[in-house]
Protein backbone atom coordinates (compact mmCIF):
# COMPACT_ATOMS: atom_id res chain seq x y z
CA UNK A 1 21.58 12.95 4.79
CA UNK A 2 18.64 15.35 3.87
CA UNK A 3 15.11 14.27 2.82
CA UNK A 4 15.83 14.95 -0.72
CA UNK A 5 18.98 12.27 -1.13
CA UNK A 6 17.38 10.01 1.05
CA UNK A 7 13.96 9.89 -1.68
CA UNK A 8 16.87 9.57 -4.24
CA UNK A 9 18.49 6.43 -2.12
CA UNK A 10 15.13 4.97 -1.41
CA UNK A 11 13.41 4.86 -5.19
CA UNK A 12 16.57 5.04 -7.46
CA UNK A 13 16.54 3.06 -10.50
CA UNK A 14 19.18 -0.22 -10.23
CA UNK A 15 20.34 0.30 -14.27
CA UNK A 16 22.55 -3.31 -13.83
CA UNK A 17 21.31 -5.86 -12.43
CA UNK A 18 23.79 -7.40 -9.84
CA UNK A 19 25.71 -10.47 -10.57
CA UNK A 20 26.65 -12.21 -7.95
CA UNK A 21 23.77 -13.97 -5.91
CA UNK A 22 23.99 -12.51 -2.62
CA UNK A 23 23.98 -9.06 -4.06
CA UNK A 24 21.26 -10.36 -6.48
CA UNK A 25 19.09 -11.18 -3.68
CA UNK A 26 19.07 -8.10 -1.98
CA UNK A 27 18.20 -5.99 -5.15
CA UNK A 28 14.92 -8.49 -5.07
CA UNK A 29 14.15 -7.30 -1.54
CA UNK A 30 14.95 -3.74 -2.00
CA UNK A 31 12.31 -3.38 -4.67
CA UNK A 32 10.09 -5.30 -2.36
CA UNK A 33 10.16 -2.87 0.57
CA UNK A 34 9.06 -0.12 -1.92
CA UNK A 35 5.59 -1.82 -1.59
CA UNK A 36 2.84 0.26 0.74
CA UNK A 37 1.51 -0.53 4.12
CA UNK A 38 -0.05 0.80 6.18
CA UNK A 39 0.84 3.86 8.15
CA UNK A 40 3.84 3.09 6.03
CA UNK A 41 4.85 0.53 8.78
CA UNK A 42 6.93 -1.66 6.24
CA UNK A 43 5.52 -4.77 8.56
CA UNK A 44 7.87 -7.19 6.98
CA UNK A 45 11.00 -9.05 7.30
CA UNK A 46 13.03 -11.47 4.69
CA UNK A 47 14.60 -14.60 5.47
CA UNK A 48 17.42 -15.57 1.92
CA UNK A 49 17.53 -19.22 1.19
CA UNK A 50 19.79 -20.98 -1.03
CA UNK A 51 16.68 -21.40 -4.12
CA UNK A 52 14.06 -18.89 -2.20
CA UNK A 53 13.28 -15.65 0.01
CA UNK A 54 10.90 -16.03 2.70
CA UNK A 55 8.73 -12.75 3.37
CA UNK A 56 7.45 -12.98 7.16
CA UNK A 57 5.37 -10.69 9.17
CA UNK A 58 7.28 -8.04 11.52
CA UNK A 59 4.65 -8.17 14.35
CA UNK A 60 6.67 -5.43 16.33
CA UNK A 61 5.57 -3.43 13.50
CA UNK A 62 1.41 -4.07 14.19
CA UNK A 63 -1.30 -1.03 14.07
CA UNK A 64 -3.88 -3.32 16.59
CA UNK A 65 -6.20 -0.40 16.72
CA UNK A 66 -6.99 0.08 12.97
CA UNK A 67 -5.80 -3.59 11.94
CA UNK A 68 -6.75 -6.01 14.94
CA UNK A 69 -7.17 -8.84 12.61
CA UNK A 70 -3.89 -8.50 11.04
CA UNK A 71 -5.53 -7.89 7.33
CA UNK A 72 -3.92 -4.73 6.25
CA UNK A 73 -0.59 -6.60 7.32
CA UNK A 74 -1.04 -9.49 5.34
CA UNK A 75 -2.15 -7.04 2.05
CA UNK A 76 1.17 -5.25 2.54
CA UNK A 77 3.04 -8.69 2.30
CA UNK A 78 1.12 -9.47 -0.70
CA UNK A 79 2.39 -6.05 -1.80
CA UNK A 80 5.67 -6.53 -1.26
CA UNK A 81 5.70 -10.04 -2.65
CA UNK A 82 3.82 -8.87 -6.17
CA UNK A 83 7.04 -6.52 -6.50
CA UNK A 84 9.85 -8.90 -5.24
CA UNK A 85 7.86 -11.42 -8.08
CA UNK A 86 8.53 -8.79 -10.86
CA UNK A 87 11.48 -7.83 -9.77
CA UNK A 88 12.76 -11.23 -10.16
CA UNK A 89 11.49 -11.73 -13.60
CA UNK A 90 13.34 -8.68 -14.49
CA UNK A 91 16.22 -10.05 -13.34
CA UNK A 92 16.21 -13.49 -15.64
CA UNK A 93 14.52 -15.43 -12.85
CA UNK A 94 11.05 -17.46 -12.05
CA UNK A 95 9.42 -16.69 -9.35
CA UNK A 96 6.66 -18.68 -7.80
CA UNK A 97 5.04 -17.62 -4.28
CA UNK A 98 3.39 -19.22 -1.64
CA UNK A 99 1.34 -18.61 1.00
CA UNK A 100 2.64 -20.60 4.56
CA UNK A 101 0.06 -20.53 6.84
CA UNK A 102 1.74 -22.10 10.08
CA UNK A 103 2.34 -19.66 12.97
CA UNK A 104 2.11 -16.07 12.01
CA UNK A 105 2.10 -17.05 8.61
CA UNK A 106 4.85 -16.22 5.37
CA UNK A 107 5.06 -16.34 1.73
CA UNK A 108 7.70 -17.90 0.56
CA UNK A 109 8.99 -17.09 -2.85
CA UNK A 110 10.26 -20.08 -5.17
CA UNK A 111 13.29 -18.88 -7.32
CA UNK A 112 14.81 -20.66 -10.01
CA UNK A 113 16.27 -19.80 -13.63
CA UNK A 114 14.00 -18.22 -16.07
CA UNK A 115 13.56 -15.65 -19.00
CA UNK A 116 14.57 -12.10 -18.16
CA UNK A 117 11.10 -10.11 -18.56
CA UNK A 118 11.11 -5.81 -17.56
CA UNK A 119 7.48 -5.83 -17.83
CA UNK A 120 5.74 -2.45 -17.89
CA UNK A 121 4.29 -3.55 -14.13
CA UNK A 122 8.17 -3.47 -12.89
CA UNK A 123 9.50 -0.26 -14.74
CA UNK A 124 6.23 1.36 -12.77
CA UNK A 125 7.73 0.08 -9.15
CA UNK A 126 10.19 3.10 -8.72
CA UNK A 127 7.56 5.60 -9.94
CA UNK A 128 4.17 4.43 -7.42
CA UNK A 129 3.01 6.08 -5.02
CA UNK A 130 0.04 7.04 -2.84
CA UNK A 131 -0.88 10.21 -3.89
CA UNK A 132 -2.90 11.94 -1.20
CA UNK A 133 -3.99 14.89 -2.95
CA UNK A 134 -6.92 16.18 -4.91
CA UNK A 135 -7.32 14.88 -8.08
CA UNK A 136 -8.84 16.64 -11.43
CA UNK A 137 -11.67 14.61 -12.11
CA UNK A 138 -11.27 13.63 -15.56
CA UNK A 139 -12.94 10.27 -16.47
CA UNK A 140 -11.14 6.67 -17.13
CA UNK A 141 -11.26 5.83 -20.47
CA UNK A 142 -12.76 1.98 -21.89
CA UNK A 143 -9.30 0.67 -22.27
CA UNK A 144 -8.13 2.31 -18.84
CA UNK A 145 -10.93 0.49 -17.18
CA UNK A 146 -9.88 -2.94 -19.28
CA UNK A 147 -6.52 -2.64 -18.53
CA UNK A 148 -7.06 -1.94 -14.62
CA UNK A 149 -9.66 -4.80 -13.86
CA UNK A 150 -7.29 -7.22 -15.63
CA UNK A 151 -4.30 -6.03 -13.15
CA UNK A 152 -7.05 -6.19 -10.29
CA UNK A 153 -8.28 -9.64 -10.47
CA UNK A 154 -6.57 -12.44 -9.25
CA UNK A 155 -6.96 -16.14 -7.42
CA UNK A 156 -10.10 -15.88 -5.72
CA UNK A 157 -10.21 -11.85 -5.26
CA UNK A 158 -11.52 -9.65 -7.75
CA UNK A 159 -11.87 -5.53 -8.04
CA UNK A 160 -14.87 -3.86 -8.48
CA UNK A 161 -14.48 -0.51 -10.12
CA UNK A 162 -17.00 2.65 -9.07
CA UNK A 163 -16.99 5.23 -11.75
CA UNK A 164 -20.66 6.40 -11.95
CA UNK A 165 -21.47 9.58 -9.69
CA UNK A 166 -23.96 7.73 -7.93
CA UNK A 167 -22.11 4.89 -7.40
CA UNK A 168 -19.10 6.98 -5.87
CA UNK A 169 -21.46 8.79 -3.57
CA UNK A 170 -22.98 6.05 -1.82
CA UNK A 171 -19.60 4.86 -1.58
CA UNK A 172 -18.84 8.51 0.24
CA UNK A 173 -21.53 8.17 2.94
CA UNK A 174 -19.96 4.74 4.15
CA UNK A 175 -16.16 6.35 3.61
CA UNK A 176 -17.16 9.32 5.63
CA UNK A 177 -19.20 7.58 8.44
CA UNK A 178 -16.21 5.25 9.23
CA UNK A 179 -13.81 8.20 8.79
CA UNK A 180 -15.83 9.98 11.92
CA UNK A 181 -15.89 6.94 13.79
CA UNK A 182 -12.14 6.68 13.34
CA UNK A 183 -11.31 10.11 14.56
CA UNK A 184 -13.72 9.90 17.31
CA UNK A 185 -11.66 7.10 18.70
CA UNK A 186 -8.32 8.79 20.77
CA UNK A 187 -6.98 4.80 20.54
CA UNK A 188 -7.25 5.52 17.17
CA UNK A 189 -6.14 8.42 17.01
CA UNK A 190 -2.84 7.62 19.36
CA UNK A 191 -1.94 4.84 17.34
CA UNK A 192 -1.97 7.26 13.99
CA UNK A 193 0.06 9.65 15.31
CA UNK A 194 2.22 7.41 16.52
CA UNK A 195 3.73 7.08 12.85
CA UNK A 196 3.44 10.64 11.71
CA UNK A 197 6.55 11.85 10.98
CA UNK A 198 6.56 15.52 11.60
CA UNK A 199 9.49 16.96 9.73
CA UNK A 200 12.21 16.13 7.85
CA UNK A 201 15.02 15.11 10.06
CA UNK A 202 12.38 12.86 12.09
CA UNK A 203 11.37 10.92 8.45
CA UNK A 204 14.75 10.73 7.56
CA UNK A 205 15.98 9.05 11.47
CA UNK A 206 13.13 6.98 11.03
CA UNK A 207 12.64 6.17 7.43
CA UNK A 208 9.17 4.97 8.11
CA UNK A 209 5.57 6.39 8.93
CA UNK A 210 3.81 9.50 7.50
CA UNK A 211 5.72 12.41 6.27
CA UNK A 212 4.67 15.40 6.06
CA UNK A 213 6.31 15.88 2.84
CA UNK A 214 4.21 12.81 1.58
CA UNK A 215 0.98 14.02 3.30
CA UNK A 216 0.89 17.49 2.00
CA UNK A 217 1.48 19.09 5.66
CA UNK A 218 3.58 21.55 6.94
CA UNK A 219 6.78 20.57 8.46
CA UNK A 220 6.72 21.08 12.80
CA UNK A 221 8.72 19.90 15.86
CA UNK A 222 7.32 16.90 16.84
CA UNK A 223 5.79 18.74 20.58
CA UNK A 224 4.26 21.25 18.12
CA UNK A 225 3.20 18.85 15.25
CA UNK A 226 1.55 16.89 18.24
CA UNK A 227 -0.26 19.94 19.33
CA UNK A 228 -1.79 20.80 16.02
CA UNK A 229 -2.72 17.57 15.30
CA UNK A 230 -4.34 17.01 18.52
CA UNK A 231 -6.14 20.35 17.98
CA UNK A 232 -6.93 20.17 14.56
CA UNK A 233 -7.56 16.46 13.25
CA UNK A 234 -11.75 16.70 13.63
CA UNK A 235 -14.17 14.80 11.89
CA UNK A 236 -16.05 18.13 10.16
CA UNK A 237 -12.89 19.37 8.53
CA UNK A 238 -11.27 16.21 7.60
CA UNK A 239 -14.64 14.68 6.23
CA UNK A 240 -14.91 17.79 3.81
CA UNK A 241 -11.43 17.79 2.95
CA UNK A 242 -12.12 13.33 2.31
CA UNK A 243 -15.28 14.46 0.16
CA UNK A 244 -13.56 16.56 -2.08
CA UNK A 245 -10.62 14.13 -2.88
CA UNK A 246 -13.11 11.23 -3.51
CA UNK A 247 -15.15 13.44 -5.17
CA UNK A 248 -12.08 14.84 -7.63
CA UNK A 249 -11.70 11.07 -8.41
CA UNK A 250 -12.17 8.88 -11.51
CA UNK A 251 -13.29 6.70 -9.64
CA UNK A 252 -13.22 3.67 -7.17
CA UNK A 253 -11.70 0.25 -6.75
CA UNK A 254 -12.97 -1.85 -4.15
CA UNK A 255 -10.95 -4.90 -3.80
CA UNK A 256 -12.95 -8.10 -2.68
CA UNK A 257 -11.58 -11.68 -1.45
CA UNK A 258 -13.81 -15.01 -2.19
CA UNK A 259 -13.11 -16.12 1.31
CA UNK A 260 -11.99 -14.04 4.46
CA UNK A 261 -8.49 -15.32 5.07
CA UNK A 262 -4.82 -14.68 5.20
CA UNK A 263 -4.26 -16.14 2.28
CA UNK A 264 -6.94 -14.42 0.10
CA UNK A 265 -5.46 -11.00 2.25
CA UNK A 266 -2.19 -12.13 0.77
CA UNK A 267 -3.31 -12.30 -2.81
CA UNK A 268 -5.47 -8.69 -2.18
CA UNK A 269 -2.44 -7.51 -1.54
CA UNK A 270 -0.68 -8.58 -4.85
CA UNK A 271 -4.39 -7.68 -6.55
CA UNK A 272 -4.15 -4.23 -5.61
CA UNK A 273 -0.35 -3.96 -6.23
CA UNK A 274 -0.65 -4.98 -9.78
CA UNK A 275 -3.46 -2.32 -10.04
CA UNK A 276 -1.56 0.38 -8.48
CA UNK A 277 1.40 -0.39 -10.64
CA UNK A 278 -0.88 -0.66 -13.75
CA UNK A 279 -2.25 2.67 -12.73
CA UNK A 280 0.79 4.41 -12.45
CA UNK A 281 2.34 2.79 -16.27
CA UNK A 282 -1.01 4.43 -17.58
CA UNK A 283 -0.25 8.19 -15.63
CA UNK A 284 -3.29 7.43 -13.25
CA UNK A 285 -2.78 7.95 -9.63
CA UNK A 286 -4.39 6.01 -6.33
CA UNK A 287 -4.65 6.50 -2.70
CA UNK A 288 -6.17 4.41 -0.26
CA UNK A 289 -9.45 5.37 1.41
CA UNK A 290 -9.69 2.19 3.47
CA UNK A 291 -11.81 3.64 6.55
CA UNK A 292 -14.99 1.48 5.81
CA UNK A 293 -13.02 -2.20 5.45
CA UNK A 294 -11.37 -0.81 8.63
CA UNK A 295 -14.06 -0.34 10.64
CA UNK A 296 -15.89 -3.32 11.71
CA UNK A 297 -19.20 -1.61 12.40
CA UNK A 298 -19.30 -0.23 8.90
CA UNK A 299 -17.48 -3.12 6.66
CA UNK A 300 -21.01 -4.90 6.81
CA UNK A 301 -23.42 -2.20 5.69
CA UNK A 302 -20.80 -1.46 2.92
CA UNK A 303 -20.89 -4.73 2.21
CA UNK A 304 -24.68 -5.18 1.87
CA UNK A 305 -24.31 -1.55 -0.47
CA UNK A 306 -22.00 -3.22 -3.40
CA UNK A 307 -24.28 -6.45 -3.25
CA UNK A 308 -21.22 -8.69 -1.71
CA UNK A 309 -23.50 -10.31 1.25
CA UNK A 310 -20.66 -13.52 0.83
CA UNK A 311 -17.78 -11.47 0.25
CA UNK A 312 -15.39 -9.33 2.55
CA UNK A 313 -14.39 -5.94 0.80
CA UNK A 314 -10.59 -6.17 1.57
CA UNK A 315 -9.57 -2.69 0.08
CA UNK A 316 -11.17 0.93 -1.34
CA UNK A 317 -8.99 2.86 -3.66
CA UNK A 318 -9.35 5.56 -5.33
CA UNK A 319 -8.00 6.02 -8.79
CA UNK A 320 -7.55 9.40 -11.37
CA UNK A 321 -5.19 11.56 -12.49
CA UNK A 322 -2.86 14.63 -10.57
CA UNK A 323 0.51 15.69 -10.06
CA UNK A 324 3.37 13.57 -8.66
CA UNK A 325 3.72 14.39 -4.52
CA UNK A 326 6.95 14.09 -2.51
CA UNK A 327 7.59 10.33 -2.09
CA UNK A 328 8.50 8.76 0.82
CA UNK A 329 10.94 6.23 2.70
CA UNK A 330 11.69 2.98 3.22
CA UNK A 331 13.95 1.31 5.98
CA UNK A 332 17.90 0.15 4.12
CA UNK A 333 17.36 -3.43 3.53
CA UNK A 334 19.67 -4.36 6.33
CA UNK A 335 17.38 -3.35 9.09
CA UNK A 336 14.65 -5.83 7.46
CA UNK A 337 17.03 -8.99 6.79
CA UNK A 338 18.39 -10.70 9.69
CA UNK A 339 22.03 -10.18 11.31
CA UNK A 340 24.22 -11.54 9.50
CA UNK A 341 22.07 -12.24 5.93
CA UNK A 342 21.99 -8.69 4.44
């Protein structure tokens, strides 16, 4: 299979929704896994019960160096859950989900009969995307802004959205100070390209991590893709290449949890999926720009800058408008079900 069919496996559109329940079931977790996460890690795994799916953390699937707390694993299960919620009401069911905190922690989502709902939020699922590109600076518009703060707000987290020029800049000198700190760091830096995916046949094998197709690169064998990167990922370069996307931006979305757990990471998670999807219904695009919720030593100071002394800023987005780039892949939903479920 080439990269081309496999994008056309991964985000096709299921016209008919299954009927029988076991089918049913994994059509919900399919459009689950086509949630982010970081480095594209798809950290999750999904446990079918008779009335309920169970999303659990895949811990095999950490990034300790850029997420020792876990965080950015617990947003991508809240990402995955926000989509496995709408996909369910698009498929005549309720869905109610929960946050387990015991062990490692889960969300289990409640299913049980309901009224069949294809809300804008889950025709947008097969179209999202991270779009790590330049962007051509044209403003958000009132009801843009509405419409995205309502999608961004949720149970104890709420988005706050940076659209003035001022704003975004001071926003820039925190992105760009934890995005040097980052690169400086070879743990970092190991870990990263750890889940690049150099070519084609490699993202394909894998179907996980960084393409290049998705990240604008060129394709390379891995050796040589390793040497480049190793040569060429500096902080100078990358920090101008960093300003220019924020700058080409509408704007920013910071997404900010009430309390500094898993379970307000869990509902970030669905916060910013809702957004995302919201974005992409209204022809906006988003990338992440995480690097100053990442790093510790900055996350304060940023903090302190958006007037959130109580507050943990979970997320930083940014938001405007661009072409479409190559998508890319997800795991088949066997390899995240257990043996013998799928």
């Amino acid at each position: 299979m080439n990269y081309d069919e496999a994008v056309k496996r991964t985000w096709r559109v299921d016209k008919a929704p299954a009927q029988e329940e076991a089918e049913r079931f994994k059509t919900l977790i399919r459009y689950a896994t086509l949630a982010p996460s970081g480095h594209n890690t798809q950290c999750w795994r999904f446990r079918v019960e008779e009335d309920a799916i169970r999303i659990l953390p895949d811990l095999t699937r950490r990034t300790p160096v850029v997420d020792p707390d876990d965080h950015h694993l617990h947003v991508s299960l809240g990402c995955a859950t926000e989509n496995l919620c709408l996909a369910a009401r698009a498929m005549g069911l309720s869905a109610e989900a929960e946050f387990q905190p015991e062990g490692a922690g889960e969300v289990r989502v409640t299913l049980t009969p309901g009224e069949s709902e294809r809300s804008p939020l889950f025709e947008a699922i097969a179209s999202r995307q991270c779009t790590r590109s330049d962007y051509d600076g044209t403003p958000l518009s009132a009801e843009e802004r509405r419409r995205l703060e309502a999608a961004g707000s949720g149970n104890g987290v709420s988005v706050v959205l940076l659209t003035e020029r001022e704003a975004i800049e001071r926003a820039l000198a925190f992105i760009l100070d934890a995005n040097t700190r980052q690169l400086e760091n070879p743990d970092f830096r190991r870990e990263l390209e750890a889940w690049i995916r150099f070519n084609d046949a490699e993202a394909v094998e894998k179907g996980d991590g960084l393409s290049g197709r998705a990240t604008g690169n060129p394709q390379a064998p891995r050796w040589l893709g390793k040497y480049l990167m190793r040569a060429m990922l500096r902080p100078k370069p990358e920090n101008a290449k960093l300003a220019r996307q924020v700058r080409s931006s509408a704007g920013l979305a910071v997404f900010v949890s009430a309390v500094d757990d898993r379970a307000h990471w869990v509902e970030a998670g669905r916060c910013y999926q809702r957004f995302a999807l919201q974005a992409t219904a209204l022809g906006l695009r988003n990338a992440f720009v995480n690097q100053p919720v990442e790093e510790a030593s900055v996350r304060p100071g940023f903090a302190r800058s958006l007037g959130l002394p109580g507050g943990r800023p979970d997320l930083v987005v940014r938001v405007g408008r661009a072409p479409a780039m190559p998508r890319s892949l997800r795991r088949p939903v066997e390899s995240v079900m257990p043996q013998g479920e799928a």
